[in-house]
N, C-alpha and C. Protein backbone atom coordinates (compact mmCIF):
# COMPACT_ATOMS: atom_id res chain seq x y z
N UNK A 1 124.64 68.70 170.79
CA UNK A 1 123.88 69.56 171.67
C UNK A 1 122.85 68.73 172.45
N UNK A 2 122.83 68.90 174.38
CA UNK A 2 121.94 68.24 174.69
C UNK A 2 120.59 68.85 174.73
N UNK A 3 119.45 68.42 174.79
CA UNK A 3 118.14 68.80 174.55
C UNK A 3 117.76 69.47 176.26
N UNK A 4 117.41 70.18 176.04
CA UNK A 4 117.05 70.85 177.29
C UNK A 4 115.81 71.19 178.01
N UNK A 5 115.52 70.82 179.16
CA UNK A 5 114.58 71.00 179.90
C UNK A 5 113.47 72.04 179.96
N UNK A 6 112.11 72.02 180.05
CA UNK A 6 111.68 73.23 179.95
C UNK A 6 109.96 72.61 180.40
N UNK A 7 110.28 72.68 181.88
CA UNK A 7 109.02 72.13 182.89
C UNK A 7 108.16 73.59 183.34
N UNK A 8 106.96 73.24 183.51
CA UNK A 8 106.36 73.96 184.57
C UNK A 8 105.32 73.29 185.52
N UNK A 9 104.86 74.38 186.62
CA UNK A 9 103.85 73.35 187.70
C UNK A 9 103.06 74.54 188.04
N UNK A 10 101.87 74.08 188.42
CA UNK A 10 100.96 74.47 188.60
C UNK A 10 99.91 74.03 189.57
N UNK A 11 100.19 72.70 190.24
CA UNK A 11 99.99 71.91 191.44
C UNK A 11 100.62 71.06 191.76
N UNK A 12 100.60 70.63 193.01
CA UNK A 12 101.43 69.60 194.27
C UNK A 12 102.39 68.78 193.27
N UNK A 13 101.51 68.14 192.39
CA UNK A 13 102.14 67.17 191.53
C UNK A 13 103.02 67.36 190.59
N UNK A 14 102.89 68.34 190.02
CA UNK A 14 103.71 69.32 188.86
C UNK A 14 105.07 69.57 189.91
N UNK A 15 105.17 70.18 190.90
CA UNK A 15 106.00 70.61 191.76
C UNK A 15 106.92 69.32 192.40
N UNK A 16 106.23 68.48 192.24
CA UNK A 16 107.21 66.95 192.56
C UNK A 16 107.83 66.39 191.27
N UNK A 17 107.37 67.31 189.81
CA UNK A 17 108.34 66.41 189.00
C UNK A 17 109.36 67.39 189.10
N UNK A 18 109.58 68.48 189.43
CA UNK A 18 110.14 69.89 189.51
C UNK A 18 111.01 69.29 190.36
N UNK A 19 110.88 69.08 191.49
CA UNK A 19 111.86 68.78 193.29
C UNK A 19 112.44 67.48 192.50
N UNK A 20 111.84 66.53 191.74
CA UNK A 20 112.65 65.45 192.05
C UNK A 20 113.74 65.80 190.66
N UNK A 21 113.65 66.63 189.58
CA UNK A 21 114.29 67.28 188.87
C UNK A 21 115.78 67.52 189.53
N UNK A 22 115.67 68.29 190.24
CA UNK A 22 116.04 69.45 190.68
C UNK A 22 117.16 68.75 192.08
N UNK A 23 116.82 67.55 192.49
CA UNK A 23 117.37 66.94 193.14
C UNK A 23 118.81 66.89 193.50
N UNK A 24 119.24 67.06 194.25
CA UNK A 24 121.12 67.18 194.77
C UNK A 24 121.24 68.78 193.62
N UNK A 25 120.53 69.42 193.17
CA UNK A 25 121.12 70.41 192.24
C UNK A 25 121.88 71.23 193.36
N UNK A 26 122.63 72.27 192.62
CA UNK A 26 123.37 73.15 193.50
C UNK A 26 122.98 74.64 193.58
N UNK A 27 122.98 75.48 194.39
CA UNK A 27 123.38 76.97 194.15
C UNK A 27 123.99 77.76 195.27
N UNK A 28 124.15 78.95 194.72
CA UNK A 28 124.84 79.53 196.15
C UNK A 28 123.33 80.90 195.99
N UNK A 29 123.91 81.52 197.21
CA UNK A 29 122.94 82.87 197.61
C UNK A 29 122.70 83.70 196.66
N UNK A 30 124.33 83.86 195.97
CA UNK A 30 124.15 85.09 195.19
C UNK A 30 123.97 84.58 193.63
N UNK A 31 122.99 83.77 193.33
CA UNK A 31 122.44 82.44 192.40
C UNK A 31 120.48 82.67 192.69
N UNK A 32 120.52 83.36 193.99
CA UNK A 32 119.04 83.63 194.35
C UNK A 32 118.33 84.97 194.00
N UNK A 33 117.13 85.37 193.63
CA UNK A 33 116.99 86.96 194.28
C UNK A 33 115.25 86.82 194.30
N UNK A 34 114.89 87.99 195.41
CA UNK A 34 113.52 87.71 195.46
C UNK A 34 113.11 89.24 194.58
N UNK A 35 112.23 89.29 193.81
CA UNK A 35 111.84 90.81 193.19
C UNK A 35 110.31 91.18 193.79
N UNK A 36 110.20 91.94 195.02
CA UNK A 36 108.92 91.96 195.76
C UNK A 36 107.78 93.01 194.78
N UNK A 37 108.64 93.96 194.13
CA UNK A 37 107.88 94.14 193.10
C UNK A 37 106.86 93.73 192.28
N UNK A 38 107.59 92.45 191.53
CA UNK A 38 107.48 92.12 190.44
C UNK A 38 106.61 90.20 191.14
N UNK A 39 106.98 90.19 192.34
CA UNK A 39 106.23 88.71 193.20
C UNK A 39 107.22 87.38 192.63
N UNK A 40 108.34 87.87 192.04
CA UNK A 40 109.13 86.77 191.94
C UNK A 40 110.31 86.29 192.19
N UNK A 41 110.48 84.91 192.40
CA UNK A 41 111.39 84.52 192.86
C UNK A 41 112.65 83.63 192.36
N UNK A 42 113.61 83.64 192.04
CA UNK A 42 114.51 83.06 190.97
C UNK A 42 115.78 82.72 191.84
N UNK A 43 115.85 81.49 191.28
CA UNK A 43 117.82 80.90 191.87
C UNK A 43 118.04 79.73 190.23
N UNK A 44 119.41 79.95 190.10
CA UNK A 44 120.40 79.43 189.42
C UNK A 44 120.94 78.12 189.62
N UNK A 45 120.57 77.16 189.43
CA UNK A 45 120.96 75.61 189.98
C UNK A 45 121.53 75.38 188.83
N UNK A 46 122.85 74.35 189.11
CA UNK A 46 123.46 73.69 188.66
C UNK A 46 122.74 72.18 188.76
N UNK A 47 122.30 71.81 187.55
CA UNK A 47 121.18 70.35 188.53
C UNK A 47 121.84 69.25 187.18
N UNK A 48 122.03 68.34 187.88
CA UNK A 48 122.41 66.61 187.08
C UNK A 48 121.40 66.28 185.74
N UNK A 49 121.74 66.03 185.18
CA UNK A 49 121.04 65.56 183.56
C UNK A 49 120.63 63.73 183.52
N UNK A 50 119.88 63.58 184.97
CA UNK A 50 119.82 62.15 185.33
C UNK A 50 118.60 61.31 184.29
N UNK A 51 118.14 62.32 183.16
CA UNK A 51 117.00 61.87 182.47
C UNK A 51 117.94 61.31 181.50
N UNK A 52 119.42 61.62 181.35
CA UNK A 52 120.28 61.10 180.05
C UNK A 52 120.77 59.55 179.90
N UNK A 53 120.75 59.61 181.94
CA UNK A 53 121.23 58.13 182.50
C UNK A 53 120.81 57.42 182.13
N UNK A 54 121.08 56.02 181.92
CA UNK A 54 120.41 54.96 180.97
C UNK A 54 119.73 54.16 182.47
N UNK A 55 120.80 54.41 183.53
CA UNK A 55 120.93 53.66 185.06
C UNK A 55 121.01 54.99 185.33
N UNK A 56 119.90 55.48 185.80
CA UNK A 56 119.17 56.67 187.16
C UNK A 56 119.95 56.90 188.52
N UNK A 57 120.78 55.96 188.34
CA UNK A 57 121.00 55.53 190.03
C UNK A 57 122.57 55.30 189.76
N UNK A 58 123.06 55.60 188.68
CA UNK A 58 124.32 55.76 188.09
C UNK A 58 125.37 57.15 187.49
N UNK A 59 125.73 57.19 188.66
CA UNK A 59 126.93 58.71 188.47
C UNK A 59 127.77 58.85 187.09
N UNK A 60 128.22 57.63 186.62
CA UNK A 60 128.93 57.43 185.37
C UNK A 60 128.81 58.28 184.21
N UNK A 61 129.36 59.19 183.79
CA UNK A 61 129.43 60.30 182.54
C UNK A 61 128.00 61.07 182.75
N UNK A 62 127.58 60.92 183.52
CA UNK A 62 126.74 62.37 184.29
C UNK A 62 127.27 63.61 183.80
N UNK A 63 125.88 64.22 183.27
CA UNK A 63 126.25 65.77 183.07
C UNK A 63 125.56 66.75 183.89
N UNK A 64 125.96 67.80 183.68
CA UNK A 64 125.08 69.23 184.43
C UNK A 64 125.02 70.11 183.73
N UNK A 65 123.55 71.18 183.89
CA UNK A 65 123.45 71.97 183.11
C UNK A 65 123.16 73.32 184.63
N UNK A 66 123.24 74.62 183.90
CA UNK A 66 122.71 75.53 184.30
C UNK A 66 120.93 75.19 183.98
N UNK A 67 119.97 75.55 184.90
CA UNK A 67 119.00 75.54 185.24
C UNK A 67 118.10 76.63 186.37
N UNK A 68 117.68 77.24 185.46
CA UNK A 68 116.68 78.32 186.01
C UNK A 68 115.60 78.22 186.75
N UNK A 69 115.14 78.13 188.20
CA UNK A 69 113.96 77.97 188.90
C UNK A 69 113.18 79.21 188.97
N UNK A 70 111.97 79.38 188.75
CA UNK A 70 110.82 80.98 189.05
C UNK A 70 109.78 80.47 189.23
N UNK A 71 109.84 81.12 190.62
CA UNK A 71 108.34 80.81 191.27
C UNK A 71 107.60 82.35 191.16
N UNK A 72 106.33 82.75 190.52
CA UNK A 72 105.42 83.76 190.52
C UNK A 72 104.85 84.13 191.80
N UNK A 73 104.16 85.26 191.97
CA UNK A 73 103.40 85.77 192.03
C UNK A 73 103.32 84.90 194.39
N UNK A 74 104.76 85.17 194.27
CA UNK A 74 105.19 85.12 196.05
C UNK A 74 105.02 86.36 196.40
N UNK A 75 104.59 86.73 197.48
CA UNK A 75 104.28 87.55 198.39
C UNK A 75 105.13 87.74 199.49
N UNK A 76 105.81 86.84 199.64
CA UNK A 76 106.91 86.57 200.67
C UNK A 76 107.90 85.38 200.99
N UNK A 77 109.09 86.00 200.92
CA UNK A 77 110.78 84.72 201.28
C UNK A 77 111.31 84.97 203.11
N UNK A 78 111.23 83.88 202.99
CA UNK A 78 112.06 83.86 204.90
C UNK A 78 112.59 82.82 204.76
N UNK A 79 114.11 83.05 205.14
CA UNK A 79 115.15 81.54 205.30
C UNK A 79 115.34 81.66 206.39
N UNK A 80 115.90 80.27 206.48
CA UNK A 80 116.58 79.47 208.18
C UNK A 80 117.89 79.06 207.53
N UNK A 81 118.75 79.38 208.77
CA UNK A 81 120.14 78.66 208.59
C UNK A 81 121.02 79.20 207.39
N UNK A 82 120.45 80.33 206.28
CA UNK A 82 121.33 80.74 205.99
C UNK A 82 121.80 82.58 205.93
N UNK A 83 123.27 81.76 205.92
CA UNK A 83 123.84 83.65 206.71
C UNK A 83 124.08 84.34 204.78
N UNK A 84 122.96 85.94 204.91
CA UNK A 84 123.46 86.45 203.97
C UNK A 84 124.60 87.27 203.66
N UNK A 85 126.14 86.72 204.74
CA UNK A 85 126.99 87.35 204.78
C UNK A 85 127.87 86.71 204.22
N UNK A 86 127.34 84.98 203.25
CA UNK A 86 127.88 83.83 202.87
C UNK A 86 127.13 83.82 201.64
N UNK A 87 127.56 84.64 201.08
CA UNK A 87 126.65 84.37 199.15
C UNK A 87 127.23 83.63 198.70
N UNK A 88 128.28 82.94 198.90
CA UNK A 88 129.19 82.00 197.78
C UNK A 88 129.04 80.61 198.17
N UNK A 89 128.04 80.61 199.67
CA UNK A 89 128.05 79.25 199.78
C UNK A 89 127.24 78.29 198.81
N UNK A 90 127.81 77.04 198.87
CA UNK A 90 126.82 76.31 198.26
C UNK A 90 126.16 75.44 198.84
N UNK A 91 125.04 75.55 198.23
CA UNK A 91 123.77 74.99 198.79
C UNK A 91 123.44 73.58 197.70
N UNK A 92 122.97 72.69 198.68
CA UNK A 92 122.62 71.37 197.51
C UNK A 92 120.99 71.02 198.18
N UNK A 93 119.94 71.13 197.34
CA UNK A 93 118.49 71.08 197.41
C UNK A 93 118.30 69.27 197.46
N UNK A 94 117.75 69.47 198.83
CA UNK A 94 117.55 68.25 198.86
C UNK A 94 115.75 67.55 198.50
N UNK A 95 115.07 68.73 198.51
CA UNK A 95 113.45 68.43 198.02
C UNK A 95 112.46 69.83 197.76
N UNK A 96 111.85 70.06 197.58
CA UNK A 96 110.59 71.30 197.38
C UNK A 96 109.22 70.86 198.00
N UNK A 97 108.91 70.96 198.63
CA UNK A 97 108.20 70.40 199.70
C UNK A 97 106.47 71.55 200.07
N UNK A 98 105.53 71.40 199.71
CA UNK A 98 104.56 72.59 199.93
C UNK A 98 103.15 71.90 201.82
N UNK A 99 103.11 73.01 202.16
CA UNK A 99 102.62 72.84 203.58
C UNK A 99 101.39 73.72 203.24
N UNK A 100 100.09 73.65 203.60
CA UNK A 100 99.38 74.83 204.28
C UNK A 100 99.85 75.97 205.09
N UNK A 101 99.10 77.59 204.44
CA UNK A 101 99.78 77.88 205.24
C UNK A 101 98.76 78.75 206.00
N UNK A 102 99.39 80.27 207.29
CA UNK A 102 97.96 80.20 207.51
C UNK A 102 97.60 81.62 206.84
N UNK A 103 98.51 82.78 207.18
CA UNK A 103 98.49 84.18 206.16
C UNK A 103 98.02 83.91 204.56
N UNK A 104 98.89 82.70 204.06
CA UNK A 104 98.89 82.44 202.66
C UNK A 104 98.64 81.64 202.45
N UNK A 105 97.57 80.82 201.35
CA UNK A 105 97.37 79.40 201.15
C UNK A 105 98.27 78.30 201.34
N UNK A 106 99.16 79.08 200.80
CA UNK A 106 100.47 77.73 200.52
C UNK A 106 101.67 78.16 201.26
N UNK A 107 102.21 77.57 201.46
CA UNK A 107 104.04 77.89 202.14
C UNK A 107 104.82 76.80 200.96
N UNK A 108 105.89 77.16 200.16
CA UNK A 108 106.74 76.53 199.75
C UNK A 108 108.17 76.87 200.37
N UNK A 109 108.55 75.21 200.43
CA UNK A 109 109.67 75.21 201.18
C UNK A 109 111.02 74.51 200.15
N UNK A 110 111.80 75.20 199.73
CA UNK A 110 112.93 74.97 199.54
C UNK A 110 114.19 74.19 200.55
N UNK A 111 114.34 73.07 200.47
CA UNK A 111 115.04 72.44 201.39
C UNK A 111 116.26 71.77 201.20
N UNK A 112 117.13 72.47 201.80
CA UNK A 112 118.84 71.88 201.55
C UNK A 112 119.17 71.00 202.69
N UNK A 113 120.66 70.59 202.29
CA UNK A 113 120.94 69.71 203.16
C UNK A 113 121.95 70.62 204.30
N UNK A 114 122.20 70.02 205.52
CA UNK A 114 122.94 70.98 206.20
C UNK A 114 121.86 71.97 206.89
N UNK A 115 120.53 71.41 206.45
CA UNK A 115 119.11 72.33 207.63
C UNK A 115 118.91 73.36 206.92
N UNK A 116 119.70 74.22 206.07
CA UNK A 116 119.28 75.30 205.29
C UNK A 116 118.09 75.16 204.63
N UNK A 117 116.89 76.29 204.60
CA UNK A 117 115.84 76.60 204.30
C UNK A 117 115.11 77.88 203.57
N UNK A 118 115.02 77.38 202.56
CA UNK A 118 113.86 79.07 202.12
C UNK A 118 111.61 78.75 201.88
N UNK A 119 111.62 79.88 202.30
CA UNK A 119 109.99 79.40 202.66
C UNK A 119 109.34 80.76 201.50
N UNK A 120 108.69 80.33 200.86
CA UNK A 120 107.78 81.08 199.47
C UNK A 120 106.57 80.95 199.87
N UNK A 121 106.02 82.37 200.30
CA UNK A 121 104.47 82.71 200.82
C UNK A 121 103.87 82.75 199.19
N UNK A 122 103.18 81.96 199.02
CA UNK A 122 101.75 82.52 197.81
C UNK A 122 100.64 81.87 198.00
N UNK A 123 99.94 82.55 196.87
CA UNK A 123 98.62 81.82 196.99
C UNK A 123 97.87 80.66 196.42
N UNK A 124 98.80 80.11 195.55
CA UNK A 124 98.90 79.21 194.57
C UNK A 124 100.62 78.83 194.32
N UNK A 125 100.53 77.91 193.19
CA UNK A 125 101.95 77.77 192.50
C UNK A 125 101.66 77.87 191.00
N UNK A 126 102.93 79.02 191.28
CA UNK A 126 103.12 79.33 189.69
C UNK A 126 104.64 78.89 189.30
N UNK A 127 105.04 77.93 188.90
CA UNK A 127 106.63 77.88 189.18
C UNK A 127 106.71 77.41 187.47
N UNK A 128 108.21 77.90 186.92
CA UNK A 128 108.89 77.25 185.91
C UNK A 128 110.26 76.57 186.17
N UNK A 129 110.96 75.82 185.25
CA UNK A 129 112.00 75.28 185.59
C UNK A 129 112.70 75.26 184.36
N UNK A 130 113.70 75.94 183.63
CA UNK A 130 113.99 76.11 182.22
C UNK A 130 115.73 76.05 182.22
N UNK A 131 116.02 74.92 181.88
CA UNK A 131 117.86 74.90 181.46
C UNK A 131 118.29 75.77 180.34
N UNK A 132 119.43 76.40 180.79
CA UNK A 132 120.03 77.42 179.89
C UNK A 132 121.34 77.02 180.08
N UNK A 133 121.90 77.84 178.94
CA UNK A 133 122.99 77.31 178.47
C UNK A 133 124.11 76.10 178.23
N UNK A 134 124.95 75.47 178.35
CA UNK A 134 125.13 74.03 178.17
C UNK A 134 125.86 73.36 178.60
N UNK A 135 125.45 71.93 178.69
CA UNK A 135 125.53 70.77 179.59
C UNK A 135 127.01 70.51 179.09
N UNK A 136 127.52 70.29 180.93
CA UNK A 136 129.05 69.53 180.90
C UNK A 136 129.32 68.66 181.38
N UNK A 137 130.28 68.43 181.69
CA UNK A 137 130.72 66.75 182.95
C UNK A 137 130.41 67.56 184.09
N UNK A 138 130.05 66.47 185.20
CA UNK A 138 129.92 67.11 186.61
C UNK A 138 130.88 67.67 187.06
N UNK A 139 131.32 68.62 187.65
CA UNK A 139 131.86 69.65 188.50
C UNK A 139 131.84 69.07 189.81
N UNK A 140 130.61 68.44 190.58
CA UNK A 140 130.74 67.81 191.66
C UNK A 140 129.37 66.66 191.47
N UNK A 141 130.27 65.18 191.87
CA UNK A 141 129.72 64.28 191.84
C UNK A 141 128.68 63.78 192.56
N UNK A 142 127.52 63.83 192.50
CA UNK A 142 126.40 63.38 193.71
C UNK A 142 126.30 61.99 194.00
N UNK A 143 127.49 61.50 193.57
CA UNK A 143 127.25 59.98 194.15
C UNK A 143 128.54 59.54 195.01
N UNK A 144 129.01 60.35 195.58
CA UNK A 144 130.10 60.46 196.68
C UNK A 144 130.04 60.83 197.88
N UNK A 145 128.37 61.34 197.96
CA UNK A 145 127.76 60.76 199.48
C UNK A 145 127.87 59.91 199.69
N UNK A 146 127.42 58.53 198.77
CA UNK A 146 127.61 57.24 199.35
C UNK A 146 128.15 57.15 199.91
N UNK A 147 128.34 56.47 200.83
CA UNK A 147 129.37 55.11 201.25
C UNK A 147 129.82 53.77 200.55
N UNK A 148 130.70 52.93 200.52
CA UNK A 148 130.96 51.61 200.14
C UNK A 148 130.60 50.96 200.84
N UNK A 149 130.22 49.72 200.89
CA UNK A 149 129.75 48.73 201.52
C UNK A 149 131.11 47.80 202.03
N UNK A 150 131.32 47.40 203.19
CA UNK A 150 132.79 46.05 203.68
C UNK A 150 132.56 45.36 202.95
């Protein structure tokens, strides 16, 4: 059994061990939901187990786990670039990124590759990051962006 993740953040810095976590992870739309109720916000990533790597920078028997993202106590979600008539797409997070904002202290930005975007109005960060259930071989390899070198 692999040992499983179980981060939270609470400022800028907390939120960069979170993004760089979370890095090339995957999800699709219907992996997201916002509860305006309840001020929260949740998606389903499939994210790499690169803390197992001995070489960080090495794809080799790479695993993935299911991984839970919740951000609290948002007030408001607005995306760019993606169509909610495409829930099955997948999305690969390329950083978590926080801006000033001007309605809301903070703007968090969820940022994929392919320009896709989600933006989290709050007033603070309340975010967790908790792996569930269990780690397999990759499904899709994040080191096949590369290129080879001539």
């Amino acid at each position: 059994m692999t040992r499983k993740l179980k981060l939270r953040a609470e400022d800028h810095e907390d939120l960069a061990v979170i993004s760089a976590v979370l890095q090339d992870a995957r999800v699709s739309l219907r992996e997201m939901m916002f509860d305006p109720g309840e001020r929260r916000f949740m998606a389903a990533f499939a994210r790499y187990m690169r803390e197992l790597q001995e070489d960080p920078c090495s794809c080799e028997g790479l695993l993935e786990i299911p991984s839970a993202l919740t951000f609290e106590e948002v007030e408001k979600v607005l995306y760019r670039n993606l169509d909610p008539g495409e829930p099955e797409r997948e999305l690969v997070l390329l950083t978590i990124a926080t801006e000033p904002g001007r309605d809301h202290l903070l703007h968090i930005h969820l940022v994929f590759a392919g320009g896709a975007e989600i933006q989290l109005r709050t007033d603070r960060i309340v975010c967790r990051l908790e792996d569930f259930g269990e780690s397999c071989p990759c499904r899709v390899n994040p080191c096949d962006h590369f290129a080879e070198s001539a």
